[in-house]
C-alpha atoms as a PDB file:
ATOM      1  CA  UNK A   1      -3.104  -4.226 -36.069  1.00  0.00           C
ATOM      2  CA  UNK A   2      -2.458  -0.594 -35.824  1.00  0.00           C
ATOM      3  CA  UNK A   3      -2.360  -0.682 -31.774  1.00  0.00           C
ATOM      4  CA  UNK A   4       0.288  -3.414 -32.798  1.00  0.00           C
ATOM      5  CA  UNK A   5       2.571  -1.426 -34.838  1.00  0.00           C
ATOM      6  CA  UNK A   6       2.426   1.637 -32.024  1.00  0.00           C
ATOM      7  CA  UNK A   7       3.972  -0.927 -29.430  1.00  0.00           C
ATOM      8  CA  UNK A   8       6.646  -1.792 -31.304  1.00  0.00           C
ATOM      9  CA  UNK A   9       7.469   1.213 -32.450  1.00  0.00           C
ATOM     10  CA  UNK A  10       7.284   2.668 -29.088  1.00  0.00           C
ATOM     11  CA  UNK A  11      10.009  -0.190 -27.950  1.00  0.00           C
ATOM     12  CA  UNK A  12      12.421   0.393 -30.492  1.00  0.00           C
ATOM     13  CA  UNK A  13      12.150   4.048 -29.632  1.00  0.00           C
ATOM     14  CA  UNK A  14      12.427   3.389 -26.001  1.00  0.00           C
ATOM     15  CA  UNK A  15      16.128   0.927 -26.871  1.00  0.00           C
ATOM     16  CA  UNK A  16      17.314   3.466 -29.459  1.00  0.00           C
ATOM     17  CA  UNK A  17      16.892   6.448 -26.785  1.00  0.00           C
ATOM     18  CA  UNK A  18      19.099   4.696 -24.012  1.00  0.00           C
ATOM     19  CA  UNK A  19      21.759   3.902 -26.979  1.00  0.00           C
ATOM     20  CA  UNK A  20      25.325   5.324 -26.763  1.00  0.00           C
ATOM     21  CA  UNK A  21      24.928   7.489 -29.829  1.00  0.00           C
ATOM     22  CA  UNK A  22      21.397   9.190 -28.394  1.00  0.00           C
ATOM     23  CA  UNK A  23      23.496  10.927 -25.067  1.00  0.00           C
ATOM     24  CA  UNK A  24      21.723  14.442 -25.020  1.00  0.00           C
ATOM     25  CA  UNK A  25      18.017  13.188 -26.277  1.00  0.00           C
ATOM     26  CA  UNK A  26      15.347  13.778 -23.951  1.00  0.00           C
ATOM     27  CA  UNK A  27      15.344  10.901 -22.555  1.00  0.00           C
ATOM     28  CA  UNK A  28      18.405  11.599 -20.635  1.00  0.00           C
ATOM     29  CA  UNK A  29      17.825  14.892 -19.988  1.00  0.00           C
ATOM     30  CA  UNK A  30      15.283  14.459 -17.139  1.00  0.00           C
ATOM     31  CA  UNK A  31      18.315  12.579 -15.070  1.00  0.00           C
ATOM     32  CA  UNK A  32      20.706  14.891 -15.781  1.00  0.00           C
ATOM     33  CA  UNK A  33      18.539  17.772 -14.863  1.00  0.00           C
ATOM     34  CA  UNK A  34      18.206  16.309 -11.479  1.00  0.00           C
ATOM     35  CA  UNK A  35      21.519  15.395 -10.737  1.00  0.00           C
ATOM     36  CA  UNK A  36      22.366  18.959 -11.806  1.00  0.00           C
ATOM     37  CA  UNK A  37      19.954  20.281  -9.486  1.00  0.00           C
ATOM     38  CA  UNK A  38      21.309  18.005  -6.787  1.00  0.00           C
ATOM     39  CA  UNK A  39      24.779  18.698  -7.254  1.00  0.00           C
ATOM     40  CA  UNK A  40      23.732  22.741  -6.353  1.00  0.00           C
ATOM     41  CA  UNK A  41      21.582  21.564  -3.961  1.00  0.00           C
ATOM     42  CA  UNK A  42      25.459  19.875  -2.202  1.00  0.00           C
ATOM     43  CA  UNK A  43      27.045  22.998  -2.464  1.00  0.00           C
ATOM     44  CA  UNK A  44      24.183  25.516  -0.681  1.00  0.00           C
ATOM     45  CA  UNK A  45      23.773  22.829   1.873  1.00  0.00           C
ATOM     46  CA  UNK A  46      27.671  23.132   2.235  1.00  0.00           C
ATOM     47  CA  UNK A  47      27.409  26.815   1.859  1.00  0.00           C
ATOM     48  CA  UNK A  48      24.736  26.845   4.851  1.00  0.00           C
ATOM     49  CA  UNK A  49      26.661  24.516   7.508  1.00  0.00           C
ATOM     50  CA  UNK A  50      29.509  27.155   6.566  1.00  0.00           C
ATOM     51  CA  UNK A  51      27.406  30.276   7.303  1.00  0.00           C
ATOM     52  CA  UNK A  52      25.820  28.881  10.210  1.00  0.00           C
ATOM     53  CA  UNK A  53      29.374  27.597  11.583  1.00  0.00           C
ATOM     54  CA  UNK A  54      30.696  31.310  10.921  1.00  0.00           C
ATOM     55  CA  UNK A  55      27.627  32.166  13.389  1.00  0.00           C
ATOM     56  CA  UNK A  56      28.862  30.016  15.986  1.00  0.00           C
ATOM     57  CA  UNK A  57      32.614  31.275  16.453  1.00  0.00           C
ATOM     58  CA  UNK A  58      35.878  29.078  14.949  1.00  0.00           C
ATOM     59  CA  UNK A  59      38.832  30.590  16.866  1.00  0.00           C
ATOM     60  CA  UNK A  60      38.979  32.270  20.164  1.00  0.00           C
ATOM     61  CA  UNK A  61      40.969  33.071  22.646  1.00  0.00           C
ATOM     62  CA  UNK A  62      41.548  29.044  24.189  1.00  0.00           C
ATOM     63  CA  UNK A  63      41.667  27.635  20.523  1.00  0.00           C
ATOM     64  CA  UNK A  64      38.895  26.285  18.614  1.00  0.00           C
ATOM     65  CA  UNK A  65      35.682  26.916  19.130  1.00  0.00           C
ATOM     66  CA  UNK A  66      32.939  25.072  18.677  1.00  0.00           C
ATOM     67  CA  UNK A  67      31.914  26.338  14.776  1.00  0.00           C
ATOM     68  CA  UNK A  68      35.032  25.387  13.085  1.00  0.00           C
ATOM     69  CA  UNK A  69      34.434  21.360  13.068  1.00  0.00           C
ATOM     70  CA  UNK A  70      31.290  22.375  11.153  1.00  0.00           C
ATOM     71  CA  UNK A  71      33.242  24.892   9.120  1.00  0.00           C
ATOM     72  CA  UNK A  72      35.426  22.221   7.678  1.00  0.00           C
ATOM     73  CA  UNK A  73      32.137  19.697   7.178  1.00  0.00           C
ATOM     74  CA  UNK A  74      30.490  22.438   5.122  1.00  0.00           C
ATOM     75  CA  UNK A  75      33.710  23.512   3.250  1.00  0.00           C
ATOM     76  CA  UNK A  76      34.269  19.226   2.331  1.00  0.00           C
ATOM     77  CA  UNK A  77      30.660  19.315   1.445  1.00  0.00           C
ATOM     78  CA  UNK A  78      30.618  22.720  -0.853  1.00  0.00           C
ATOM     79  CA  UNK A  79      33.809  21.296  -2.541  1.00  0.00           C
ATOM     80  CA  UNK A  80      32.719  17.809  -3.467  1.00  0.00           C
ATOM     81  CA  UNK A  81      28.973  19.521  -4.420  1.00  0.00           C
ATOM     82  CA  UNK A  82      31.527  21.602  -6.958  1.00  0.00           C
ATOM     83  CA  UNK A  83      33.300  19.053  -8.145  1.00  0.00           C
ATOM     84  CA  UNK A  84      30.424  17.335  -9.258  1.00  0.00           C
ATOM     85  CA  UNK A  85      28.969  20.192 -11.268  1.00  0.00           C
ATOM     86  CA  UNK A  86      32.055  20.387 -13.054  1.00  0.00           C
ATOM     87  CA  UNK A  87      32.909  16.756 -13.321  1.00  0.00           C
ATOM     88  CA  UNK A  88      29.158  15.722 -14.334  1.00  0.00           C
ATOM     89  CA  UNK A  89      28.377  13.032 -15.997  1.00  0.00           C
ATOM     90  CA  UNK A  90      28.120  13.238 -19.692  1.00  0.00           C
ATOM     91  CA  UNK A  91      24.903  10.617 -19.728  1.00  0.00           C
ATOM     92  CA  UNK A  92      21.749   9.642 -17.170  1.00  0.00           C
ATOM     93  CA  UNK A  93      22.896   7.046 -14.138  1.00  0.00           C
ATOM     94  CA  UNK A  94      21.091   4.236 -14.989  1.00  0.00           C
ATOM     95  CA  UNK A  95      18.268   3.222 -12.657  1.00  0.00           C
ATOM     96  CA  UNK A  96      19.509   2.429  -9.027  1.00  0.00           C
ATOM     97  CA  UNK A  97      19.224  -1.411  -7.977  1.00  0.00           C
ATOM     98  CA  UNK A  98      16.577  -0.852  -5.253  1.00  0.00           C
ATOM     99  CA  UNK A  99      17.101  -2.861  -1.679  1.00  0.00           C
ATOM    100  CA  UNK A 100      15.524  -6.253  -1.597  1.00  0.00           C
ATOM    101  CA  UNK A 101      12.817  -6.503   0.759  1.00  0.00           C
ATOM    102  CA  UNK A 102      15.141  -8.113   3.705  1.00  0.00           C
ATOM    103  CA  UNK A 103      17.436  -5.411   3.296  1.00  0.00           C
ATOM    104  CA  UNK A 104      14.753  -2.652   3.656  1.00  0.00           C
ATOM    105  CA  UNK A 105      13.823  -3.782   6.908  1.00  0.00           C
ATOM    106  CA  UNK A 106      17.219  -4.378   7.534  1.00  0.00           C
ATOM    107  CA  UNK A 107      17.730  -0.271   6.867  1.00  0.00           C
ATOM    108  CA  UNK A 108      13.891   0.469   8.797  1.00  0.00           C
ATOM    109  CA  UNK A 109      15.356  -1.815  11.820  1.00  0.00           C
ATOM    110  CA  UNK A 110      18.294   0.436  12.043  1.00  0.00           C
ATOM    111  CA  UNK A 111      16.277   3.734  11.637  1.00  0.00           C
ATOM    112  CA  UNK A 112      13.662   2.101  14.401  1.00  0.00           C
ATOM    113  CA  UNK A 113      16.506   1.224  16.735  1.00  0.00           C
ATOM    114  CA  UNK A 114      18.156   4.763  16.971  1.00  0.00           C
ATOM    115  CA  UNK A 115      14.569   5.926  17.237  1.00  0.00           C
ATOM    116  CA  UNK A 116      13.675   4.273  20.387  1.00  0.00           C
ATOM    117  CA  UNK A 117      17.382   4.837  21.538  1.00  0.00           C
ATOM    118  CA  UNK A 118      16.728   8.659  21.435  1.00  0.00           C
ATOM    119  CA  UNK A 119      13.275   7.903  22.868  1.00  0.00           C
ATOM    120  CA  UNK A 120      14.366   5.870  25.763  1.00  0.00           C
ATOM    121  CA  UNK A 121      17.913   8.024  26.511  1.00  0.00           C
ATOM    122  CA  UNK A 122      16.107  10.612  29.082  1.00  0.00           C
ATOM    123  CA  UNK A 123      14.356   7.241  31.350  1.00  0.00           C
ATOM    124  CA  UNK A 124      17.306   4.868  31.184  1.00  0.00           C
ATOM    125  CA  UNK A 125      20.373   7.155  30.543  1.00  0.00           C
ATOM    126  CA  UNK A 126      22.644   6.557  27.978  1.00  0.00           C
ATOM    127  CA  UNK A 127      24.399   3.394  29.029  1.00  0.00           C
ATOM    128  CA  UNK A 128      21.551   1.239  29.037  1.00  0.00           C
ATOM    129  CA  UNK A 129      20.158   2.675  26.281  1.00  0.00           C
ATOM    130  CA  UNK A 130      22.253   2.430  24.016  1.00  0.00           C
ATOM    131  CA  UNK A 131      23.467  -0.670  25.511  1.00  0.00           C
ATOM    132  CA  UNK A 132      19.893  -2.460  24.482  1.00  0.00           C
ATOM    133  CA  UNK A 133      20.051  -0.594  20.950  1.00  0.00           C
ATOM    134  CA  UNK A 134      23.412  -1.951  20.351  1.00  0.00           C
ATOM    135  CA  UNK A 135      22.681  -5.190  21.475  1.00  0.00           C
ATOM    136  CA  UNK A 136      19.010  -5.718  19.962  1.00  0.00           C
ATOM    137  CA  UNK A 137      20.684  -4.008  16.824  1.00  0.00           C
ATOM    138  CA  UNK A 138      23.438  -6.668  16.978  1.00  0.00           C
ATOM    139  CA  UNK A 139      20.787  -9.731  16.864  1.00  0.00           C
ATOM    140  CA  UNK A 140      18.509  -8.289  14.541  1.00  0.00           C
ATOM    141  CA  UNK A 141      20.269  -6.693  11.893  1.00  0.00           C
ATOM    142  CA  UNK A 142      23.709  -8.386  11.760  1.00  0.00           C
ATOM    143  CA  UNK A 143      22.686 -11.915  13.069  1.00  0.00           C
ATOM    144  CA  UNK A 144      25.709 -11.928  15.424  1.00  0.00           C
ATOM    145  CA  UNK A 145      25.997 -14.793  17.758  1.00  0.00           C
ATOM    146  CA  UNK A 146      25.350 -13.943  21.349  1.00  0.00           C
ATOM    147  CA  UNK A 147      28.710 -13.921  22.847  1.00  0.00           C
ATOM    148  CA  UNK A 148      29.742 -12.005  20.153  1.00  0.00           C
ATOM    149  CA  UNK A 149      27.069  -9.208  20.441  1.00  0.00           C
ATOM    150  CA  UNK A 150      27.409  -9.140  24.181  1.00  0.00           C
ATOM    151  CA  UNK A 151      30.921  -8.624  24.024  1.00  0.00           C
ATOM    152  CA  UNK A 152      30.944  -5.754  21.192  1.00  0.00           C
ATOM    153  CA  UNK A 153      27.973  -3.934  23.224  1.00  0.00           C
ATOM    154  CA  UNK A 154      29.881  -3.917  26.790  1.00  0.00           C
ATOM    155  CA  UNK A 155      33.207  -2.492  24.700  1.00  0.00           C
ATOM    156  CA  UNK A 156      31.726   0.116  22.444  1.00  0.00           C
ATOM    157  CA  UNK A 157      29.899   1.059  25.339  1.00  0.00           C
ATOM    158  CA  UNK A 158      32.214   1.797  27.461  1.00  0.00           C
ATOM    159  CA  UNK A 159      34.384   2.871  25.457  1.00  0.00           C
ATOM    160  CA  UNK A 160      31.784   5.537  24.610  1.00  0.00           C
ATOM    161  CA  UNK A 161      31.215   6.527  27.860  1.00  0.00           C
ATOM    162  CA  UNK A 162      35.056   6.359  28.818  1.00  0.00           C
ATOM    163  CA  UNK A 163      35.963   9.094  25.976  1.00  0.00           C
ATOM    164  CA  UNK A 164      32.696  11.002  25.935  1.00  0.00           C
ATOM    165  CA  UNK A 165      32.032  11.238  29.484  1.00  0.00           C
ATOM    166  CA  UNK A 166      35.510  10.940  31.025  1.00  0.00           C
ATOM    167  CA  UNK A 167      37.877  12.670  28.800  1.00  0.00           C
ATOM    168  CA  UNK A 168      35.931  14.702  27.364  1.00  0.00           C
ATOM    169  CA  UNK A 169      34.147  15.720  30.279  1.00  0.00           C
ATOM    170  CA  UNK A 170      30.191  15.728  28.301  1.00  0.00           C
ATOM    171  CA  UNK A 171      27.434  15.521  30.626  1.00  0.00           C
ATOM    172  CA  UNK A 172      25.821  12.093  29.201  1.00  0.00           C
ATOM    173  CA  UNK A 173      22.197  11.311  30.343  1.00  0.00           C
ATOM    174  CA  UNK A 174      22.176   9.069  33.720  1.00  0.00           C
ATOM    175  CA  UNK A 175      19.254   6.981  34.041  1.00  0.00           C
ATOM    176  CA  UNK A 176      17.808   6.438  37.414  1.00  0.00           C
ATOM    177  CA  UNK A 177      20.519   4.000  38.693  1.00  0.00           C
ATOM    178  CA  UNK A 178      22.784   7.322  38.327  1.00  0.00           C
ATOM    179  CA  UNK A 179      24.964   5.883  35.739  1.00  0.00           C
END
């Protein structure tokens, strides 16, 4: 009986913690620890890609160069880190709703695809690599019909290759049909 009485008072301890009135008990302080530590964790990250930007040279002589688009990524990046230290939040997030299991593979068929992508880019060149990501991507993860995915992969493709490669001049990889 007294195993009994433990249980339930453990329960009612357990629903009076996560009760409005208990903000600030310990059982919110764990969360808000660690989204504390994350927040400063935003702001050196930001305070890094800054540094490392600094490093790399953001004006010269021709305009630009080619540390300031990471200046600005670590400046957004130290300011939002900052503005969630001093915005916090007053009580723990509650527990995040976890992906179903289709939507996890979903997410692991995405981080698979650019895998192989990046492992096939320096055989096939870019174009049909990425082509074959796209397109596999296309019928796996989004279920698109098959005129549909062809058509998206041949546009964002070349599009892709037409601003990349043509305008901005970038060396992309050619595979062994030399495009």
């Amino acid at each position: 009986m007294r195993a009994g009485t433990v249980c339930v008072a453990q329960a009612s301890a357990q629903k009076s913690c996560h009760s409005k009135k208990n903000v600030g008990t310990r059982c919110s302080v764990v969360p808000l620890m660690f989204e504390r530590i994350l927040n400063v964790l935003w702001c050196l990250l930001g305070l890094a890609t800054m540094v490392n930007a600094w490093s790399m040279g953001l004006t010269g002589k021709f305009g630009p160069e080619s540390g300031l688009f990471p200046f600005i990524c670590g400046a957004i990046i130290t300011a939002c880190g900052v503005g969630l230290i001093f915005k916090g939040s007053k009580e723990a997030a509650p527990n995040p709703a976890w992906p179903r299991a289709a939507a996890l593979g979903r997410i692991l068929g995405v981080v698979a695809g650019l895998l192989a992508m990046a492992a096939t880019l320096p055989y096939l060149g870019f174009a049909v690599a990425s082509s074959l990501t796209t397109f596999v991507l296309l019928q796996t993860v989004e279920r698109s019909r098959l005129l549909e995915s062809s058509i998206i992969t041949v546009v964002s493709v070349a599009v892709v290759m037409l601003v990349f490669g043509r305008l901005l001049g970038m060396n992309l990889p050619r595979g062994p049909w030399g495009w």
